[in-house]
ModelCIF file with pLDDT and N, C-alpha, C, O atoms, coordinates in Angstrom:
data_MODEL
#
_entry.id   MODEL 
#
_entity.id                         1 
_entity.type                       polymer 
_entity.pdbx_number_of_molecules   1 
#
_entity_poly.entity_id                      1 
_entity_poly.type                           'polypeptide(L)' 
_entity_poly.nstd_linkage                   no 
_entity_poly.nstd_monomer                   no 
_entity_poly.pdbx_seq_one_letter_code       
;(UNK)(UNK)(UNK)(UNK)(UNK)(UNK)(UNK)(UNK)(UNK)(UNK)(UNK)(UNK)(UNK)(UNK)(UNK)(UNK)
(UNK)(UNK)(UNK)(UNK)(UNK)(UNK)(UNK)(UNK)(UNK)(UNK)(UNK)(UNK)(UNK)(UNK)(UNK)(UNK)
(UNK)(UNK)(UNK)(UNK)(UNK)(UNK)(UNK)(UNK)(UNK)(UNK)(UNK)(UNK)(UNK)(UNK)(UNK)(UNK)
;
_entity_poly.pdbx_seq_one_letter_code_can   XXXXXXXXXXXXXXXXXXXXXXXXXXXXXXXXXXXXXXXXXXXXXXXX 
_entity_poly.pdbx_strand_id                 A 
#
loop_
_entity_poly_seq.entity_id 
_entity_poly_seq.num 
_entity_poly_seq.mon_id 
_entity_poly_seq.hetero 
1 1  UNK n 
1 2  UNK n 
1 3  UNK n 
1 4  UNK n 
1 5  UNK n 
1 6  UNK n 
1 7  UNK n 
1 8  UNK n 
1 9  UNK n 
1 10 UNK n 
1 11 UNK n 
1 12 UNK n 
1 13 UNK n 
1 14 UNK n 
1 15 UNK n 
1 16 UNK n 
1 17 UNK n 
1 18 UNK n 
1 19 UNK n 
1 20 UNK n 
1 21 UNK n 
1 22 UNK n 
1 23 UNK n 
1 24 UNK n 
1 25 UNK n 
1 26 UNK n 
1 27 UNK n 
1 28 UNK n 
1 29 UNK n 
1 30 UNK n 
1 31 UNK n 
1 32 UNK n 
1 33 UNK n 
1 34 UNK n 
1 35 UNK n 
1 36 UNK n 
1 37 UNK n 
1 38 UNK n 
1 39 UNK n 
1 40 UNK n 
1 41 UNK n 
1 42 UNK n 
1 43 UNK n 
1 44 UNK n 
1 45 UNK n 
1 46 UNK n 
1 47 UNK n 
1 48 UNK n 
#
_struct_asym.id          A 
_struct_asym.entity_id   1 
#
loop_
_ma_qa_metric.id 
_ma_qa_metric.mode 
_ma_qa_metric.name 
_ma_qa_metric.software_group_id 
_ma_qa_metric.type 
1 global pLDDT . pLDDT 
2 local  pLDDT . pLDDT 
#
_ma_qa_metric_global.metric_id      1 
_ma_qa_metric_global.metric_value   90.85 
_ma_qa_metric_global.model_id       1 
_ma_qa_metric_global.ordinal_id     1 
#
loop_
_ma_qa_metric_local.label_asym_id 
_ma_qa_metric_local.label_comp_id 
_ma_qa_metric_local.label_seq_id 
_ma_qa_metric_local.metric_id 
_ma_qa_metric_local.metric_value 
_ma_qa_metric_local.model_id 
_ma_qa_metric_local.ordinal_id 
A UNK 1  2 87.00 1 1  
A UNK 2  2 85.00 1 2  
A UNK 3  2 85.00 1 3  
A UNK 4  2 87.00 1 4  
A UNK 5  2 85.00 1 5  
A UNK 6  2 84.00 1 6  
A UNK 7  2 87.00 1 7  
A UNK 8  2 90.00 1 8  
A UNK 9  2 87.00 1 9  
A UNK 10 2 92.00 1 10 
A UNK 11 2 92.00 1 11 
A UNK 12 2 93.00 1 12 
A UNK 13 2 92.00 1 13 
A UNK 14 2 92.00 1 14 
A UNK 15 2 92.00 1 15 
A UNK 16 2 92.00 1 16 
A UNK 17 2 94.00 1 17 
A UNK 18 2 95.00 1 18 
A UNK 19 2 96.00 1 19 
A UNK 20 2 97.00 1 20 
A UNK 21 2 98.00 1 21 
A UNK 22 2 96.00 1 22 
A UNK 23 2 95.00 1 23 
A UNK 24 2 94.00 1 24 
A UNK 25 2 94.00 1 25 
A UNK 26 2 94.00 1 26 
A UNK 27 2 92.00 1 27 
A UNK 28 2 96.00 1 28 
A UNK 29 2 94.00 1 29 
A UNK 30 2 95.00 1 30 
A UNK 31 2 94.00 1 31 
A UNK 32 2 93.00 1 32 
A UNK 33 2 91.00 1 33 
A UNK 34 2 90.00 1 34 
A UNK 35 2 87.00 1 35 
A UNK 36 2 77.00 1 36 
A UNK 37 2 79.00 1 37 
A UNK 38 2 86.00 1 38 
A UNK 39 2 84.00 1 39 
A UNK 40 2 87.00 1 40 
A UNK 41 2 91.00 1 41 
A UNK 42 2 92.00 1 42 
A UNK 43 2 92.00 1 43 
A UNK 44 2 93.00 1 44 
A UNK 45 2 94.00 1 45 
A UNK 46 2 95.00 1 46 
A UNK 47 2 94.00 1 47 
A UNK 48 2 90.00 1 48 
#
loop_
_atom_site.group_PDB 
_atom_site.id 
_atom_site.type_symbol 
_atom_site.label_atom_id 
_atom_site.label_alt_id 
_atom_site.label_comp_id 
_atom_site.label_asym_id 
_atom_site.label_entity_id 
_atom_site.label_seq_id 
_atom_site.pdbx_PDB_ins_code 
_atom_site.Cartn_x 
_atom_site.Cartn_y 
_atom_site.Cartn_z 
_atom_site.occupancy 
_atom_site.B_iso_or_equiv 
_atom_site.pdbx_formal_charge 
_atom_site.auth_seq_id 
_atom_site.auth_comp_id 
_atom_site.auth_asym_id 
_atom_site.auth_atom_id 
_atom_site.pdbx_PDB_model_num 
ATOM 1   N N  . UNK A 1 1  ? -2.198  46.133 57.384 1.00 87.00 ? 1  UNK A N  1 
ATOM 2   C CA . UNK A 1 1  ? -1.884  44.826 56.796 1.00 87.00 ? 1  UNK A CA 1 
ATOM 3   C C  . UNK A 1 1  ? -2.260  44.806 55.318 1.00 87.00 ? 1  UNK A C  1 
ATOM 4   O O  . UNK A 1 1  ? -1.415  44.452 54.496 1.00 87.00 ? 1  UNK A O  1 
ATOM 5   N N  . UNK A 1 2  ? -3.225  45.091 55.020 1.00 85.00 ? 2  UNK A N  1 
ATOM 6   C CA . UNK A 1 2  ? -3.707  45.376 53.474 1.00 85.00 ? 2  UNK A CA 1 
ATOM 7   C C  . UNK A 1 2  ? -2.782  46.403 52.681 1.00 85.00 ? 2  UNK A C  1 
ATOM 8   O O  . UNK A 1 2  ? -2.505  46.300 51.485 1.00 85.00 ? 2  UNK A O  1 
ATOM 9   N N  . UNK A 1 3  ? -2.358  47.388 53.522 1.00 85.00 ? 3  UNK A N  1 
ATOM 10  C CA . UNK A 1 3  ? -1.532  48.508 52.847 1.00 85.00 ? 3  UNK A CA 1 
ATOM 11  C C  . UNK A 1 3  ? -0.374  47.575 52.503 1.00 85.00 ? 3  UNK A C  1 
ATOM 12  O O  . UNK A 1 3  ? -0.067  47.492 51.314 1.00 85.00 ? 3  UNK A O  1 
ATOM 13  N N  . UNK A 1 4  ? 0.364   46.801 53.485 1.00 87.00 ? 4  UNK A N  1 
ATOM 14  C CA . UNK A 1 4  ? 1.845   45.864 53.711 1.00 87.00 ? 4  UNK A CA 1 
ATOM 15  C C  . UNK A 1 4  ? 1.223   45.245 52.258 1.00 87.00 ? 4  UNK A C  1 
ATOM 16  O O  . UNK A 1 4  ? 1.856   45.656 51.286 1.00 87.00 ? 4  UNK A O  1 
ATOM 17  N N  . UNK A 1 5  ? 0.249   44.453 51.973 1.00 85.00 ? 5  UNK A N  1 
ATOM 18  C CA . UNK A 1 5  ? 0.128   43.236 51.103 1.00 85.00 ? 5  UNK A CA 1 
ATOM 19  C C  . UNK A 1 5  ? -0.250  44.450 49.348 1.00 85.00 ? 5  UNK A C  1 
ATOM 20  O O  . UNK A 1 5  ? -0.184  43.969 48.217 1.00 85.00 ? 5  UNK A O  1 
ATOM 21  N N  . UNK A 1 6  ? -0.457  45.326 49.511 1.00 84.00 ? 6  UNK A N  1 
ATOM 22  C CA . UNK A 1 6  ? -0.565  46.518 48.286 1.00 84.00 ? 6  UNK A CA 1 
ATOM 23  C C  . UNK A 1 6  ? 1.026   46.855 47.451 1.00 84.00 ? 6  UNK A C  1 
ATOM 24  O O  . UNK A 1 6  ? 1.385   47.033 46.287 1.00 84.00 ? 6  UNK A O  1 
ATOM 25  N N  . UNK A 1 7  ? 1.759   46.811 48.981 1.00 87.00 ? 7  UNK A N  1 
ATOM 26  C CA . UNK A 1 7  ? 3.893   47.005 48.703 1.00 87.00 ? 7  UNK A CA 1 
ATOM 27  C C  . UNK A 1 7  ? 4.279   46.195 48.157 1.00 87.00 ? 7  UNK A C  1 
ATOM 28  O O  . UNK A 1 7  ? 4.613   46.254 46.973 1.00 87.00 ? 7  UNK A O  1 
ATOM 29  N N  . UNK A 1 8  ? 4.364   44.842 49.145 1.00 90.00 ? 8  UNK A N  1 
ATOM 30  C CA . UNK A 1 8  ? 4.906   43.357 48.690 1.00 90.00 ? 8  UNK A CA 1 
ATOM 31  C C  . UNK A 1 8  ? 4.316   42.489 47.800 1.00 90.00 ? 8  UNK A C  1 
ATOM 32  O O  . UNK A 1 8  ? 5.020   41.680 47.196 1.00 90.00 ? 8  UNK A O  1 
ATOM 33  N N  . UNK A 1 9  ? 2.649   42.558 47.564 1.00 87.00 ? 9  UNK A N  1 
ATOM 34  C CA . UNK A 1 9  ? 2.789   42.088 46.954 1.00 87.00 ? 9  UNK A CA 1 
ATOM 35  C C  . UNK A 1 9  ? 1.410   40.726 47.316 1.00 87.00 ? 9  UNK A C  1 
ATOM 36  O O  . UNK A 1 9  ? 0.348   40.369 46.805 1.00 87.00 ? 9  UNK A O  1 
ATOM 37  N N  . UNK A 1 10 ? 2.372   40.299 48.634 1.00 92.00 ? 10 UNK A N  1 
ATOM 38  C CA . UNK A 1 10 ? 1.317   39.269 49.393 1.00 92.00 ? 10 UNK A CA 1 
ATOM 39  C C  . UNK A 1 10 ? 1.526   39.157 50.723 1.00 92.00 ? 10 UNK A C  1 
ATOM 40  O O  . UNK A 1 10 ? 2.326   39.771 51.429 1.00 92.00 ? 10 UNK A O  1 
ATOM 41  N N  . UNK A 1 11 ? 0.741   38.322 51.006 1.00 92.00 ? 11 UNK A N  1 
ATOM 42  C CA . UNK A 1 11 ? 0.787   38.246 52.860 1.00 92.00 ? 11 UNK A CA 1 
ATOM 43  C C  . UNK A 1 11 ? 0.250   37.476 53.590 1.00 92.00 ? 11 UNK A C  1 
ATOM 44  O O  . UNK A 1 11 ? -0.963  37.380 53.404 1.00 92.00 ? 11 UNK A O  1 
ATOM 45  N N  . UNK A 1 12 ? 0.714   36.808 54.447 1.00 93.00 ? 12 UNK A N  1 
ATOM 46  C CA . UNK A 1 12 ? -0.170  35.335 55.366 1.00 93.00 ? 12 UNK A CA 1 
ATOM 47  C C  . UNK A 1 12 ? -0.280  36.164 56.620 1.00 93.00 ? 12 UNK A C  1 
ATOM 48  O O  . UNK A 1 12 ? 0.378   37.160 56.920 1.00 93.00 ? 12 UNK A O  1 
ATOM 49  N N  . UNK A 1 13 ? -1.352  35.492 57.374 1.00 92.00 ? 13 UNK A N  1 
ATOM 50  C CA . UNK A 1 13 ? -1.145  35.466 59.128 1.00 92.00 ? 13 UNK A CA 1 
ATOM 51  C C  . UNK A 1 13 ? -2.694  35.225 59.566 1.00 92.00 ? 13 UNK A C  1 
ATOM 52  O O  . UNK A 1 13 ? -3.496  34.537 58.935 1.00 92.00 ? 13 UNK A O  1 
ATOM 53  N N  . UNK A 1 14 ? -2.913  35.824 60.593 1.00 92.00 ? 14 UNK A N  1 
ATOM 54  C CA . UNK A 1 14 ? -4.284  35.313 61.212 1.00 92.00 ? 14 UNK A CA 1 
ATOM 55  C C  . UNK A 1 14 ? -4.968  36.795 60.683 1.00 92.00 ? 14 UNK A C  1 
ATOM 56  O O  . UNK A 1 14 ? -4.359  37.843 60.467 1.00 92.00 ? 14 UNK A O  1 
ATOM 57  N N  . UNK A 1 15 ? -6.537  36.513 60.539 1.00 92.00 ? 15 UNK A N  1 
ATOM 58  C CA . UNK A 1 15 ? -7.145  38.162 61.007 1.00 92.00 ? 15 UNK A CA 1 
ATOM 59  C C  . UNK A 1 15 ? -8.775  37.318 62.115 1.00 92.00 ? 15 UNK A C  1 
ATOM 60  O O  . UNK A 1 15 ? -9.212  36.168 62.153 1.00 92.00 ? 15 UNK A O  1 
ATOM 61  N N  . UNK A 1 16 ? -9.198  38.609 62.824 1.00 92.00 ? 16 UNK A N  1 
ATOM 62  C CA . UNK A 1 16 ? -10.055 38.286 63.352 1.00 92.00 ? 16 UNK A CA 1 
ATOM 63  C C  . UNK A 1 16 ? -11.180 38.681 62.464 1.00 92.00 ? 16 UNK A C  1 
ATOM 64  O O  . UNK A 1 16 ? -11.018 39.869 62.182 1.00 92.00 ? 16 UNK A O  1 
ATOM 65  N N  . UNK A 1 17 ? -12.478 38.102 61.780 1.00 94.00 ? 17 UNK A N  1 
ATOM 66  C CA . UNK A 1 17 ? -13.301 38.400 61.061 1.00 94.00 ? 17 UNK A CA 1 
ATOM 67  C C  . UNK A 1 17 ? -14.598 38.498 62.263 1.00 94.00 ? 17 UNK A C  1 
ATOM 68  O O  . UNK A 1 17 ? -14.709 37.671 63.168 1.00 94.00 ? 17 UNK A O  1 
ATOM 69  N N  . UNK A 1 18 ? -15.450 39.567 62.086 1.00 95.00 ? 18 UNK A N  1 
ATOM 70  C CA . UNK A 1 18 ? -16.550 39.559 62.380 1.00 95.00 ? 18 UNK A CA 1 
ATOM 71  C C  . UNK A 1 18 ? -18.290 39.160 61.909 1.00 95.00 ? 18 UNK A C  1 
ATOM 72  O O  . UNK A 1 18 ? -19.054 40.125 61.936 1.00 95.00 ? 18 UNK A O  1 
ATOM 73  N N  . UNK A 1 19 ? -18.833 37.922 61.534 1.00 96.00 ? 19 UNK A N  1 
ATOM 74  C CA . UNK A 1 19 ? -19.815 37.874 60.970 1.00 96.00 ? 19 UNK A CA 1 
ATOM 75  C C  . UNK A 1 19 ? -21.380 38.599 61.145 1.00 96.00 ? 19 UNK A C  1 
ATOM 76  O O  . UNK A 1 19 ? -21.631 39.269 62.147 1.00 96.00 ? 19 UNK A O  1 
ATOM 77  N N  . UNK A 1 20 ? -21.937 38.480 60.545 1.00 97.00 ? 20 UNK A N  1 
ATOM 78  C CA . UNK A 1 20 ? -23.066 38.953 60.257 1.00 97.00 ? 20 UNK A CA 1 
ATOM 79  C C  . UNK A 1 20 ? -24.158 39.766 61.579 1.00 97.00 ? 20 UNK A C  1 
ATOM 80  O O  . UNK A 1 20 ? -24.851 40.772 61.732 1.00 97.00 ? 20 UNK A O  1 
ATOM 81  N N  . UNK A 1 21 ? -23.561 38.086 62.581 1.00 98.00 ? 21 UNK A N  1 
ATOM 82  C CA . UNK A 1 21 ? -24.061 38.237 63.995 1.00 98.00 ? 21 UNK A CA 1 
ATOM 83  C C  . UNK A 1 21 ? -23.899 38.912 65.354 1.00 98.00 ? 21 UNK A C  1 
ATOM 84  O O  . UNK A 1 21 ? -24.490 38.966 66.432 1.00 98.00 ? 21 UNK A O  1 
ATOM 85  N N  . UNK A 1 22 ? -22.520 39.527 64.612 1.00 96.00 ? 22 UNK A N  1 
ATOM 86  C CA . UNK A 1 22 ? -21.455 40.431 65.721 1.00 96.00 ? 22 UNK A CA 1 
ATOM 87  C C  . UNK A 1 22 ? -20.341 39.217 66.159 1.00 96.00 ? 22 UNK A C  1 
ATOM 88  O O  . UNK A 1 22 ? -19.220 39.642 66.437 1.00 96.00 ? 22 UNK A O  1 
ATOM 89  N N  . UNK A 1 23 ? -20.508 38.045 66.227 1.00 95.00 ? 23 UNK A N  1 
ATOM 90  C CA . UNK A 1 23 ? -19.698 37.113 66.505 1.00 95.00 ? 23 UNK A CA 1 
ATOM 91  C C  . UNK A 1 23 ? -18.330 37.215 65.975 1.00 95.00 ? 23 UNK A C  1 
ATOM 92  O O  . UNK A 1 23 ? -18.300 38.023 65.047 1.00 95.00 ? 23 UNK A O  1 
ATOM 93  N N  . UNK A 1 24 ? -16.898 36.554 66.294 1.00 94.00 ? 24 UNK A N  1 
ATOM 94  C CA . UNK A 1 24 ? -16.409 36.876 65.590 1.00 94.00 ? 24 UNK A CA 1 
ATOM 95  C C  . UNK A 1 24 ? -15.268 35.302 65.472 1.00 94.00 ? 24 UNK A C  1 
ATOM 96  O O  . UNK A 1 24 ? -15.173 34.449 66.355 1.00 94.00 ? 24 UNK A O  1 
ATOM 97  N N  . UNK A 1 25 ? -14.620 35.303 64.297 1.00 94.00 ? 25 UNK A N  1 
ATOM 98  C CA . UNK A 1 25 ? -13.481 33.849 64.080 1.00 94.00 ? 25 UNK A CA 1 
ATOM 99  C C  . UNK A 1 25 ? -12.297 34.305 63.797 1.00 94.00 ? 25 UNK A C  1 
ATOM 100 O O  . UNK A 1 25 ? -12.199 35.341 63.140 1.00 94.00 ? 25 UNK A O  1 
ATOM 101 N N  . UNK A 1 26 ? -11.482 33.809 64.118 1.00 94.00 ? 26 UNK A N  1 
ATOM 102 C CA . UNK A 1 26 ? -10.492 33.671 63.098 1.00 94.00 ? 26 UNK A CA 1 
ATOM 103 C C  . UNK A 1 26 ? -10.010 32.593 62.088 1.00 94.00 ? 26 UNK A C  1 
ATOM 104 O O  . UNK A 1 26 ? -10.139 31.381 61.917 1.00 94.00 ? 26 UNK A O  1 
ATOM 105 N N  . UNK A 1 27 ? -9.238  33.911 61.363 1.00 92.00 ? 27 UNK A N  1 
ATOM 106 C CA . UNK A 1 27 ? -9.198  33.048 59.763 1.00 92.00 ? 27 UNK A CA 1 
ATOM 107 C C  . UNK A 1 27 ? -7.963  33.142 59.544 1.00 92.00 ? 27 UNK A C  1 
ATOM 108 O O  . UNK A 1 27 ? -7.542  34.295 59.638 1.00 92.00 ? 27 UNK A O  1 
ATOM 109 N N  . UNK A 1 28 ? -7.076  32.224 59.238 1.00 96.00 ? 28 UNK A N  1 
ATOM 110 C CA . UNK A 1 28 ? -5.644  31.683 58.816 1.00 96.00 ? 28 UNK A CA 1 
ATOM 111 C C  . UNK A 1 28 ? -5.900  32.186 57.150 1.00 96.00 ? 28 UNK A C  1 
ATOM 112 O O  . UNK A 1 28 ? -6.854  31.939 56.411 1.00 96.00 ? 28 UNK A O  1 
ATOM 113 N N  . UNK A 1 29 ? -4.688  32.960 56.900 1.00 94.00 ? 29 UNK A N  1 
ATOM 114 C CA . UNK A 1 29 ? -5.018  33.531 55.113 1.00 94.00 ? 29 UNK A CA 1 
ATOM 115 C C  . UNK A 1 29 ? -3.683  33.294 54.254 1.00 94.00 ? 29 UNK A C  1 
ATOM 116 O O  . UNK A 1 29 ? -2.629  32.859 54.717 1.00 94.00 ? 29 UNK A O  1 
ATOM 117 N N  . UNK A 1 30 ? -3.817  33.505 53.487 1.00 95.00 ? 30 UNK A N  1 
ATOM 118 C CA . UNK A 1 30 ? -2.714  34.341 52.744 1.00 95.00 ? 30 UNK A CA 1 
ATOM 119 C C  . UNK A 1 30 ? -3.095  34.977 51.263 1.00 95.00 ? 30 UNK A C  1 
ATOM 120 O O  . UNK A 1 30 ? -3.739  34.463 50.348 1.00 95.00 ? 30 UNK A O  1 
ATOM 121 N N  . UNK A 1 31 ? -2.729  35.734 51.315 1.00 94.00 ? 31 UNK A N  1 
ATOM 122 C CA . UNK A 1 31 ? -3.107  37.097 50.514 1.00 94.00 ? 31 UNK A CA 1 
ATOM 123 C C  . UNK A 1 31 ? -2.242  37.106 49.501 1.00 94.00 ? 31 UNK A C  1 
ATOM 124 O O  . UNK A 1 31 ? -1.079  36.739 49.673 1.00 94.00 ? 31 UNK A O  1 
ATOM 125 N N  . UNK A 1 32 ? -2.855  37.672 47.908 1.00 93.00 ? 32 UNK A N  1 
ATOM 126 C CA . UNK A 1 32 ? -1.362  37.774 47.070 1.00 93.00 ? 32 UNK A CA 1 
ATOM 127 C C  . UNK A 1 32 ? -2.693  38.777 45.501 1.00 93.00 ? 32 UNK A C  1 
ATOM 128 O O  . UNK A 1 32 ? -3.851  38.669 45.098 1.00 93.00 ? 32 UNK A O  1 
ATOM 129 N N  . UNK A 1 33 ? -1.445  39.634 45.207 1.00 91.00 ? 33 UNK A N  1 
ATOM 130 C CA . UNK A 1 33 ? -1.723  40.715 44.058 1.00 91.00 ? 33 UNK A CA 1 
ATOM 131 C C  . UNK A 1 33 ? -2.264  39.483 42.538 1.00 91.00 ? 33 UNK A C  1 
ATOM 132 O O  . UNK A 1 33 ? -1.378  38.652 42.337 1.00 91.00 ? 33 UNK A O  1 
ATOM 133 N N  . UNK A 1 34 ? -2.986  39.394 41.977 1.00 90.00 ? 34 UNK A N  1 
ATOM 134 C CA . UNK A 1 34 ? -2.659  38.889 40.800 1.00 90.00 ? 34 UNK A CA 1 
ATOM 135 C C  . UNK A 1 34 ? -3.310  40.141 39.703 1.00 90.00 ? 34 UNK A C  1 
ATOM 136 O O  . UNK A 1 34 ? -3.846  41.131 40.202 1.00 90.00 ? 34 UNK A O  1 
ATOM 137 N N  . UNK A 1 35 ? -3.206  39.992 38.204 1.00 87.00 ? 35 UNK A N  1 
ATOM 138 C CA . UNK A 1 35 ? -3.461  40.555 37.261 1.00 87.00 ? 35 UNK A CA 1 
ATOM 139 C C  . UNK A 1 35 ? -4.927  39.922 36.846 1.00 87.00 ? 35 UNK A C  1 
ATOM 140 O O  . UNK A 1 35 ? -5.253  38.828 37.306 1.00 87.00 ? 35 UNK A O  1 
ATOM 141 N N  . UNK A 1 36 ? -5.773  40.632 35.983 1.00 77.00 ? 36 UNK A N  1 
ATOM 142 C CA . UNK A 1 36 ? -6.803  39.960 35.495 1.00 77.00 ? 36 UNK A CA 1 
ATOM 143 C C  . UNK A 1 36 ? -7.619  41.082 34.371 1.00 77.00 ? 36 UNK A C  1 
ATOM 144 O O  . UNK A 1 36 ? -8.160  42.161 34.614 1.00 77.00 ? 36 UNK A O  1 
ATOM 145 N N  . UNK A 1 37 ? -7.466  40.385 33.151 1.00 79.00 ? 37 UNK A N  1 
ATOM 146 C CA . UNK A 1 37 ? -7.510  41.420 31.905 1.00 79.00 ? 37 UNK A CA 1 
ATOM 147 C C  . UNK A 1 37 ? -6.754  42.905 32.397 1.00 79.00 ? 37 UNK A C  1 
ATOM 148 O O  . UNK A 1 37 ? -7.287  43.927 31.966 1.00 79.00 ? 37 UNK A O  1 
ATOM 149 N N  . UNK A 1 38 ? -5.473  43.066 33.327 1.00 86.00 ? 38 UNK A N  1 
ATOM 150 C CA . UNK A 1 38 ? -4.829  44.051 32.599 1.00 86.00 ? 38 UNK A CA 1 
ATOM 151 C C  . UNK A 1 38 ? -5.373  44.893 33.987 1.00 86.00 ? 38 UNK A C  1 
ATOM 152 O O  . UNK A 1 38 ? -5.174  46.107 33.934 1.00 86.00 ? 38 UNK A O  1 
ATOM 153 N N  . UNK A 1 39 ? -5.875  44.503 34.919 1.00 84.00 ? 39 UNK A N  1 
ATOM 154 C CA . UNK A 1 39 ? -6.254  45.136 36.383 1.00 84.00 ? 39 UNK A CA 1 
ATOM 155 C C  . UNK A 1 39 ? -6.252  44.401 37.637 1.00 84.00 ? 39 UNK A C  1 
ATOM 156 O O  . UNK A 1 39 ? -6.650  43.264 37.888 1.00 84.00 ? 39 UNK A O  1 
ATOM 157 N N  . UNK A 1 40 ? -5.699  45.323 38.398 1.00 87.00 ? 40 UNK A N  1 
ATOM 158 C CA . UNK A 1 40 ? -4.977  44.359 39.818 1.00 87.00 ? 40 UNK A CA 1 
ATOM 159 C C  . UNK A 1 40 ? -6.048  44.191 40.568 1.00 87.00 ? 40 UNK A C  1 
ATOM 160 O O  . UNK A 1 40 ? -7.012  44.942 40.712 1.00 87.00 ? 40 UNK A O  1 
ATOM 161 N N  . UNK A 1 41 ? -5.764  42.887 41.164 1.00 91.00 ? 41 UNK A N  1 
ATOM 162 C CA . UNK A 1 41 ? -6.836  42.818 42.391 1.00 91.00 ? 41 UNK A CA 1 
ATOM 163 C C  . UNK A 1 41 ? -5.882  41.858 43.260 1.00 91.00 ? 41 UNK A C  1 
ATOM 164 O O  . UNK A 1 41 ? -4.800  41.470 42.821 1.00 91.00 ? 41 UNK A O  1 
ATOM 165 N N  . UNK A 1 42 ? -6.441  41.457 44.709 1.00 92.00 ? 42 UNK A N  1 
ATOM 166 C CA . UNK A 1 42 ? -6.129  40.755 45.464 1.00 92.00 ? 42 UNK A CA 1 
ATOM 167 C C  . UNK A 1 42 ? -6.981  39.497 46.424 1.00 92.00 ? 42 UNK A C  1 
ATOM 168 O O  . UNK A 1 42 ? -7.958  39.454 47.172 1.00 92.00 ? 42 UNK A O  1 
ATOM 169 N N  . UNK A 1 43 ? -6.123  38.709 45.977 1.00 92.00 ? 43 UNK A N  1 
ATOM 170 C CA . UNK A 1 43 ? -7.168  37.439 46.302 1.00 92.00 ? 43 UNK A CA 1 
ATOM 171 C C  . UNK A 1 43 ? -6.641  36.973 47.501 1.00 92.00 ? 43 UNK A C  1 
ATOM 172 O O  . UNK A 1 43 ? -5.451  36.708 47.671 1.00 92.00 ? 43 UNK A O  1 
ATOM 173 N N  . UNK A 1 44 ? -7.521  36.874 48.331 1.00 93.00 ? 44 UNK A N  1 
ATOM 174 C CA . UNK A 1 44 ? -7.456  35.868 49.802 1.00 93.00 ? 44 UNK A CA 1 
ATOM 175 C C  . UNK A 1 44 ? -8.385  34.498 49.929 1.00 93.00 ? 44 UNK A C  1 
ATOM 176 O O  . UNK A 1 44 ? -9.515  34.140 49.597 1.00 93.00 ? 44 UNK A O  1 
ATOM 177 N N  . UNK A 1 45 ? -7.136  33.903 50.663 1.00 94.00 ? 45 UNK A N  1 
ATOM 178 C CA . UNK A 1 45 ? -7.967  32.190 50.919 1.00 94.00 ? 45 UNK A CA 1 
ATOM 179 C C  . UNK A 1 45 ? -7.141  32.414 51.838 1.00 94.00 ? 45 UNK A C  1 
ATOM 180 O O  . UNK A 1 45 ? -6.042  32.967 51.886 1.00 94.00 ? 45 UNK A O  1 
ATOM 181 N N  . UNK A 1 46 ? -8.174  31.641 52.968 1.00 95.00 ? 46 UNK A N  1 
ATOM 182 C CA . UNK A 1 46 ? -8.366  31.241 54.027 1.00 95.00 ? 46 UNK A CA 1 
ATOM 183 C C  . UNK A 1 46 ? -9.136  30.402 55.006 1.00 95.00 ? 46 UNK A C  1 
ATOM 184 O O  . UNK A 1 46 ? -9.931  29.806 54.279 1.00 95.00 ? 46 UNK A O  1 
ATOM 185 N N  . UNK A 1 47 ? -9.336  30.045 56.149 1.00 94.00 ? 47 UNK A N  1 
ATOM 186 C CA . UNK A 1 47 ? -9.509  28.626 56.816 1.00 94.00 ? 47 UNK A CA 1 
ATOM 187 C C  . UNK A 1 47 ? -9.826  29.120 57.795 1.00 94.00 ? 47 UNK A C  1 
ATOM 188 O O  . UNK A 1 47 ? -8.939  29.752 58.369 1.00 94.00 ? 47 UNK A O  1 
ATOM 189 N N  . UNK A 1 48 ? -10.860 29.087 58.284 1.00 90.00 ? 48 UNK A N  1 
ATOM 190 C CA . UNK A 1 48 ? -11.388 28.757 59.503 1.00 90.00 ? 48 UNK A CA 1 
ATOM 191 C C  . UNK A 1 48 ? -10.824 28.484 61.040 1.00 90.00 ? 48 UNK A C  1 
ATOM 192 O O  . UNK A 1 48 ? -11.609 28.194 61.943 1.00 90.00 ? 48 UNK A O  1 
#
């Protein structure tokens, strides 16, 4: 999924996150490439 959102660009859907405790949630996202001084990164927001 990270590789898919590296191609296109960006990407929504669910992931299962695991915290600290072994527990685990899911998180509603969407994912997208931006620029910043001239180097890529990728920012996710997401919800609980």
């Amino acid at each position: 999924e990270f590789d898919e959102m590296l191609v296109r660009g960006i990407r929504h859907g669910t992931a299962v996150l695991t915290r600290k405790d072994g527990t685990t949630v899911e998180l509603f996202y969407r994912a997208s490439s931006t620029t910043v001084a001239g180097l890529a990164f990728f920012v996710s927001i997401g919800f609980l």
